[in-house]
C-alpha atoms as a PDB file:
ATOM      1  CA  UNK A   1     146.500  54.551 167.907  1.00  0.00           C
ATOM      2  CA  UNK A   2     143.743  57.395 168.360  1.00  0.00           C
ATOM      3  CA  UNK A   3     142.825  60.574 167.076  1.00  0.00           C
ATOM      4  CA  UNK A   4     141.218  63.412 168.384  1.00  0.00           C
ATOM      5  CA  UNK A   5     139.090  65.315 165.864  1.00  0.00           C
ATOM      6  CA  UNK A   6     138.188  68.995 167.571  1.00  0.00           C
ATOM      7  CA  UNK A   7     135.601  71.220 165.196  1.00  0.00           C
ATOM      8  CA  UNK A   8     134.503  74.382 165.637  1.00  0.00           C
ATOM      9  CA  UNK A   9     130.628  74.739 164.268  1.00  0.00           C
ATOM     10  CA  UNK A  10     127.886  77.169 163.891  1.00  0.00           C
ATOM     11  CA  UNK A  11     125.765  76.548 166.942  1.00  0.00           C
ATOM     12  CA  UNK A  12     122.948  75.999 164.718  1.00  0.00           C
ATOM     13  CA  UNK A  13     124.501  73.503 162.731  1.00  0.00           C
ATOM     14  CA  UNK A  14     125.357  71.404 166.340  1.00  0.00           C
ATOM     15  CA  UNK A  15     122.136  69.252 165.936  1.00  0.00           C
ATOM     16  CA  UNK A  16     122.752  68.119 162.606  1.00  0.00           C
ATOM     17  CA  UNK A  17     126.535  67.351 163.310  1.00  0.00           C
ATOM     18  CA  UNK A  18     125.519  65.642 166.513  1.00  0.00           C
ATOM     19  CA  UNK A  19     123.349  63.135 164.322  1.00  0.00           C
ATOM     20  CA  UNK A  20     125.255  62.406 161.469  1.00  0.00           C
ATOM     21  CA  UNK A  21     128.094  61.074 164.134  1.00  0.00           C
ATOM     22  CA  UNK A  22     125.735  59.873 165.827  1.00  0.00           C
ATOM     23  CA  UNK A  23     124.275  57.602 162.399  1.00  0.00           C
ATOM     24  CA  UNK A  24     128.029  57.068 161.527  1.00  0.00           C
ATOM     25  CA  UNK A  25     128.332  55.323 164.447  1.00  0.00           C
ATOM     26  CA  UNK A  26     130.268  57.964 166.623  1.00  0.00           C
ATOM     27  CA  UNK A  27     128.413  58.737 169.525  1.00  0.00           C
ATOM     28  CA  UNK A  28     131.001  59.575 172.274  1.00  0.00           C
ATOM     29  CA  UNK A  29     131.147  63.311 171.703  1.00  0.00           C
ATOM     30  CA  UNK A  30     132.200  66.150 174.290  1.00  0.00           C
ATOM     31  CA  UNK A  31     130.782  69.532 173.313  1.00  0.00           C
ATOM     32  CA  UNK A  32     131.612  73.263 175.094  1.00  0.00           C
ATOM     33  CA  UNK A  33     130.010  76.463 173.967  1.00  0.00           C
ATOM     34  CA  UNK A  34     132.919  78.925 172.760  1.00  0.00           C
ATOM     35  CA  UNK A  35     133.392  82.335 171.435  1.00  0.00           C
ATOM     36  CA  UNK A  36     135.917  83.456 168.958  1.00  0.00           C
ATOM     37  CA  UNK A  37     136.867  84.717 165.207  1.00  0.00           C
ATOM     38  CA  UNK A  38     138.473  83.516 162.166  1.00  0.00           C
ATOM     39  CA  UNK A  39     140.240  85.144 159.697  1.00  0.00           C
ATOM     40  CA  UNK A  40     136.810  87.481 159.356  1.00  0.00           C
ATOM     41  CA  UNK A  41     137.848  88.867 162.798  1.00  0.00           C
ATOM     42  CA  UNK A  42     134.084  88.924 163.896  1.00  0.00           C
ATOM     43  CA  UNK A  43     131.317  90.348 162.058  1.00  0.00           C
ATOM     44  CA  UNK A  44     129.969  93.731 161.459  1.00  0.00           C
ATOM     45  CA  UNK A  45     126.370  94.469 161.164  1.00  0.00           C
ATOM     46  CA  UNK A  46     125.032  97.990 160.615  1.00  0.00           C
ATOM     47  CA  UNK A  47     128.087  99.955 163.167  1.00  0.00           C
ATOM     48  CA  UNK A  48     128.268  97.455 165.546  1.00  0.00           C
ATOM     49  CA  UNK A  49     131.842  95.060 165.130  1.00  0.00           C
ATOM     50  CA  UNK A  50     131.036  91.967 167.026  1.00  0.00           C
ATOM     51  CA  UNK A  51     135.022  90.886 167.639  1.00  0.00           C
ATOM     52  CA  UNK A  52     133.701  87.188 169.237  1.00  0.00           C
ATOM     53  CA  UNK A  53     131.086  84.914 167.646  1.00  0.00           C
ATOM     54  CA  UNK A  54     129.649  82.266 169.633  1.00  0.00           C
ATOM     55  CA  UNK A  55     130.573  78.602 168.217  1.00  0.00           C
ATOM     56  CA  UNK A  56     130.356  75.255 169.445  1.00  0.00           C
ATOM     57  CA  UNK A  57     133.328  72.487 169.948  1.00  0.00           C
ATOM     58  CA  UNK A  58     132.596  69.315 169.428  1.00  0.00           C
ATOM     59  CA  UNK A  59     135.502  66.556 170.727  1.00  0.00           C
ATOM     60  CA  UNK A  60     135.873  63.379 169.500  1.00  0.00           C
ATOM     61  CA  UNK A  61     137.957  60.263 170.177  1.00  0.00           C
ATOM     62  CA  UNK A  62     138.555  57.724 167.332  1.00  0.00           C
ATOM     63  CA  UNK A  63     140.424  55.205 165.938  1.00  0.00           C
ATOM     64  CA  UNK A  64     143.056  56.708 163.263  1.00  0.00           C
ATOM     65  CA  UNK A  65     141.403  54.390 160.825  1.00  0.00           C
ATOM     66  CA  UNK A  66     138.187  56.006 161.174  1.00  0.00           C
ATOM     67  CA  UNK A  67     139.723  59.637 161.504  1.00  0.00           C
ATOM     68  CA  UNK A  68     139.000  60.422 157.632  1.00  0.00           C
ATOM     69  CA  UNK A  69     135.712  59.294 158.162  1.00  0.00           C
ATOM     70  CA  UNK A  70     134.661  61.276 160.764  1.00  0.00           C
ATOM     71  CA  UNK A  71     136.000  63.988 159.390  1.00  0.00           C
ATOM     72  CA  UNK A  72     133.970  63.618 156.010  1.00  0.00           C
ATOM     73  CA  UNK A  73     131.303  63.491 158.396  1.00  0.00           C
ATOM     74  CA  UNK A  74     131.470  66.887 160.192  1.00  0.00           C
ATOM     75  CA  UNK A  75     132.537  68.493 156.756  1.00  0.00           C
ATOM     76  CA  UNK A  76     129.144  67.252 155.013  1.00  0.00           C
ATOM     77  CA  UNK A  77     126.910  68.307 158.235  1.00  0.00           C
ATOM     78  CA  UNK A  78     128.277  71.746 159.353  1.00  0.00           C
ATOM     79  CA  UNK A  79     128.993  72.828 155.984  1.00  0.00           C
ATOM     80  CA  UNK A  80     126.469  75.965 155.059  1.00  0.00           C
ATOM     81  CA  UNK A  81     124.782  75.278 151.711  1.00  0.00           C
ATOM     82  CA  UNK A  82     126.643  73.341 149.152  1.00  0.00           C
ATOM     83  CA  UNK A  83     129.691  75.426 149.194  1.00  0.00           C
ATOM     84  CA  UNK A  84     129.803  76.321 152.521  1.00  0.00           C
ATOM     85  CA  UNK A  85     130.502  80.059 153.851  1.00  0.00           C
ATOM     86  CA  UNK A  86     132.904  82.296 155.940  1.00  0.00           C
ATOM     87  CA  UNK A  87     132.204  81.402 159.523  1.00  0.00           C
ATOM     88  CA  UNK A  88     131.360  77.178 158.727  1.00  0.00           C
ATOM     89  CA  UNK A  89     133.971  76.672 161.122  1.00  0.00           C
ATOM     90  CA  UNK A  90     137.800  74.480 161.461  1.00  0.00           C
ATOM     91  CA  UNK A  91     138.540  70.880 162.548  1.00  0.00           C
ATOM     92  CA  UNK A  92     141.714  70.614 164.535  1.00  0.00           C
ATOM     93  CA  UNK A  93     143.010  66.993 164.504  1.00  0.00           C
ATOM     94  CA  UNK A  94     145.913  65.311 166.416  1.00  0.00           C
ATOM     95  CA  UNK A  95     147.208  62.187 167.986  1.00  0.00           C
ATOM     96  CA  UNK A  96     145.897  60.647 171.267  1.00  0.00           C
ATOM     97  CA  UNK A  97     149.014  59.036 173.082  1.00  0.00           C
ATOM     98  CA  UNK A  98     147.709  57.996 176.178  1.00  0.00           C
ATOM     99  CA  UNK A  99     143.638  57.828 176.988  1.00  0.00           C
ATOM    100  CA  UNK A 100     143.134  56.655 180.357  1.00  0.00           C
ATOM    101  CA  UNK A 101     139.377  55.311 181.578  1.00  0.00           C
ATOM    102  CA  UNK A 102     139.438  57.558 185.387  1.00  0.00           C
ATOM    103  CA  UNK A 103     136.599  55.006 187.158  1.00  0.00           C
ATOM    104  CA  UNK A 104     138.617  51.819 186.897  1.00  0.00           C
ATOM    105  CA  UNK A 105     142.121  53.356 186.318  1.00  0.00           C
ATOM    106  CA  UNK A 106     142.946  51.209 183.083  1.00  0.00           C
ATOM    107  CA  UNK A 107     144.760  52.740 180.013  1.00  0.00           C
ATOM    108  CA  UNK A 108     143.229  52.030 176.725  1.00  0.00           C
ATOM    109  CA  UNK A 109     145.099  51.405 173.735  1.00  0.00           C
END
């Protein structure tokens, strides 16, 4: 079976993500520019409220045995600092029931 691991990043932390999947030997990675809020609903600097913050999503397919893996792996790279900080970002992960490869029509298992 596969899983799909979706995370949410700070766009300046994309890079570094990016790589360490990339060194972990995860390379097949979608990735869409998004805007939203967490629980922080946006960000307020001086009066302005900015209610959306850009992010970036980052898609993966893996095997479930390697889902903890990755997922250790985005953790460590798009943390901020050791501890990390409001706005790091979520990973959303779920089951892959069918994946189907759309140039030559065969499903994968």
């Amino acid at each position: 079976m596969q899983t799909m691991v979706r995370a949410i990043v700070r766009p300046e932390k994309t890079d570094e993500v990016l790589s360490a999947l990339m060194d972990a030997g995860f390379p097949a990675v979608t990735k869409f520019n998004v805007a939203g809020r967490g629980k922080q609903r946006g960000i307020k600097i001086g009066e302005i409220q900015y209610d959306e913050i850009p992010k970036v999503m980052l898609i993966c397919v893996v095997p479930d045995c390697d889902k903890d893996f990755v997922i250790k792996t985005i953790m460590e790279s798009a943390r901020s600092g050791s501890k990390g900080a409001f706005g790091d970002g979520k990973i959303f992960v779920s089951p892959v029931e069918e994946m189907y490869t759309i140039s030559s029509g065969v499903k994968e298992a």
